[in-house]
Protein backbone atom coordinates (compact mmCIF):
# COMPACT_ATOMS: atom_id res chain seq x y z
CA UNK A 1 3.39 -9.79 -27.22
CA UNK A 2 0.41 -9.29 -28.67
CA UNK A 3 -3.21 -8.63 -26.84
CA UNK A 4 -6.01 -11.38 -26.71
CA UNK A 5 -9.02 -10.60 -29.22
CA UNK A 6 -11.23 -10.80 -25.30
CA UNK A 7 -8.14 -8.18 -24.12
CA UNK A 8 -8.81 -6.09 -26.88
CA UNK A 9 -12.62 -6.25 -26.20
CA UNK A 10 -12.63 -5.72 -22.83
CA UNK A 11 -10.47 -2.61 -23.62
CA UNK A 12 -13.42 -1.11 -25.96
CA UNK A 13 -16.31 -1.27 -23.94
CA UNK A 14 -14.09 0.43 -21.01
CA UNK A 15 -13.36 2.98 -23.50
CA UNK A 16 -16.71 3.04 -24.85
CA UNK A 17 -18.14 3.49 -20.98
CA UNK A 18 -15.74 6.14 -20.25
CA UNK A 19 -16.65 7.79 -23.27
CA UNK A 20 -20.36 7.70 -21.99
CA UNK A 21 -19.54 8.43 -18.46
CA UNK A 22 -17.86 11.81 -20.08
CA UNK A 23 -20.67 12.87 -22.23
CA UNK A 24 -22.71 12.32 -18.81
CA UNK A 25 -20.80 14.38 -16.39
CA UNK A 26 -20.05 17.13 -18.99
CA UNK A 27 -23.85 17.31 -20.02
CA UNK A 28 -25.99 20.05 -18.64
CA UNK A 29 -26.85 19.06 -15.13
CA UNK A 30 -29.51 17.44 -14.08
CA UNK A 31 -30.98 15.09 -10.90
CA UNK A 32 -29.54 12.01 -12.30
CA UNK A 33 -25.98 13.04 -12.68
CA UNK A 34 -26.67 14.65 -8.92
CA UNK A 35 -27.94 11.98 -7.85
CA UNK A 36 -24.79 9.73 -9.47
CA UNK A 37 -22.09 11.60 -8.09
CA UNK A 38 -23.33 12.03 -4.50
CA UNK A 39 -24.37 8.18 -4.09
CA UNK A 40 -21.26 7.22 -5.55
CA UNK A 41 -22.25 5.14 -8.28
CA UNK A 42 -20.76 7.78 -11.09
CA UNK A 43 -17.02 6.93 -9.31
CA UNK A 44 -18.12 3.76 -9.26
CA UNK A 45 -18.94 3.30 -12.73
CA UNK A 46 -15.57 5.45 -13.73
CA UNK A 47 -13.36 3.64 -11.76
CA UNK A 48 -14.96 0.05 -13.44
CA UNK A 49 -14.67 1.38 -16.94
CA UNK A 50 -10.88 2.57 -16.10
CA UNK A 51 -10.03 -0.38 -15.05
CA UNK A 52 -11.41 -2.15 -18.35
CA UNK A 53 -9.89 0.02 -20.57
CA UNK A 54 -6.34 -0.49 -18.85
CA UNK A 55 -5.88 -3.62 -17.09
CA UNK A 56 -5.89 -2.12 -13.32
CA UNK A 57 -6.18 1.21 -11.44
CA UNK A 58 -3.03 3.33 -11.37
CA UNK A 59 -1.71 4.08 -8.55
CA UNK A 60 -2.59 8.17 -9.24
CA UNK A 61 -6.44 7.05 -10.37
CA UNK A 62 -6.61 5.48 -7.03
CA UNK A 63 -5.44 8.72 -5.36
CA UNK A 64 -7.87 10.88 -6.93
CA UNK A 65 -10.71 8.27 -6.96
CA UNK A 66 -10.21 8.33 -3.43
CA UNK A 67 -10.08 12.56 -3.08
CA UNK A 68 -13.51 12.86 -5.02
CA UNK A 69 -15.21 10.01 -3.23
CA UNK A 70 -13.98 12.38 0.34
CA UNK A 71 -15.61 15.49 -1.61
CA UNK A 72 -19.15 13.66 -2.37
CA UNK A 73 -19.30 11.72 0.91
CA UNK A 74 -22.34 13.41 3.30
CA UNK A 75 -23.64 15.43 -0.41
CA UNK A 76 -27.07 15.48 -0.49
């Protein structure tokens, strides 16, 4: 069956924000991205635009979403 023209959409800008998210986090480092990862908004953000791009959160995405919010919880 074919996907919806909103599907399809919705699929691009997750794929577009992911896209952004990467150029972000594999930049040079700065406060910002610091800042991002230790509040929690960067996983945030990734785990949105993952689950535009595919429809839900896998099962292993959860897993690891999970791990790396452990890691950055107390970072200041």
């Amino acid at each position: 069956m074919s996907e919806s023209v909103d599907r399809k959409l919705h699929r691009a800008v997750g794929l577009s924000d992911l896209a952004a998210l990467l150029a972000a986090g594999f930049s040079f480092p700065n406060e910002q991205i610091a800042q991002a990862l230790s509040d929690g908004r960067f996983l945030a953000d990734w785990r949105a635009s993952m689950i535009d791009a595919c429809g839900e959160e896998a099962e292993g995405d959860v897993g690891l979403a999970n791990h790396c919010a452990e890691a950055f919880a107390g970072v200041e």
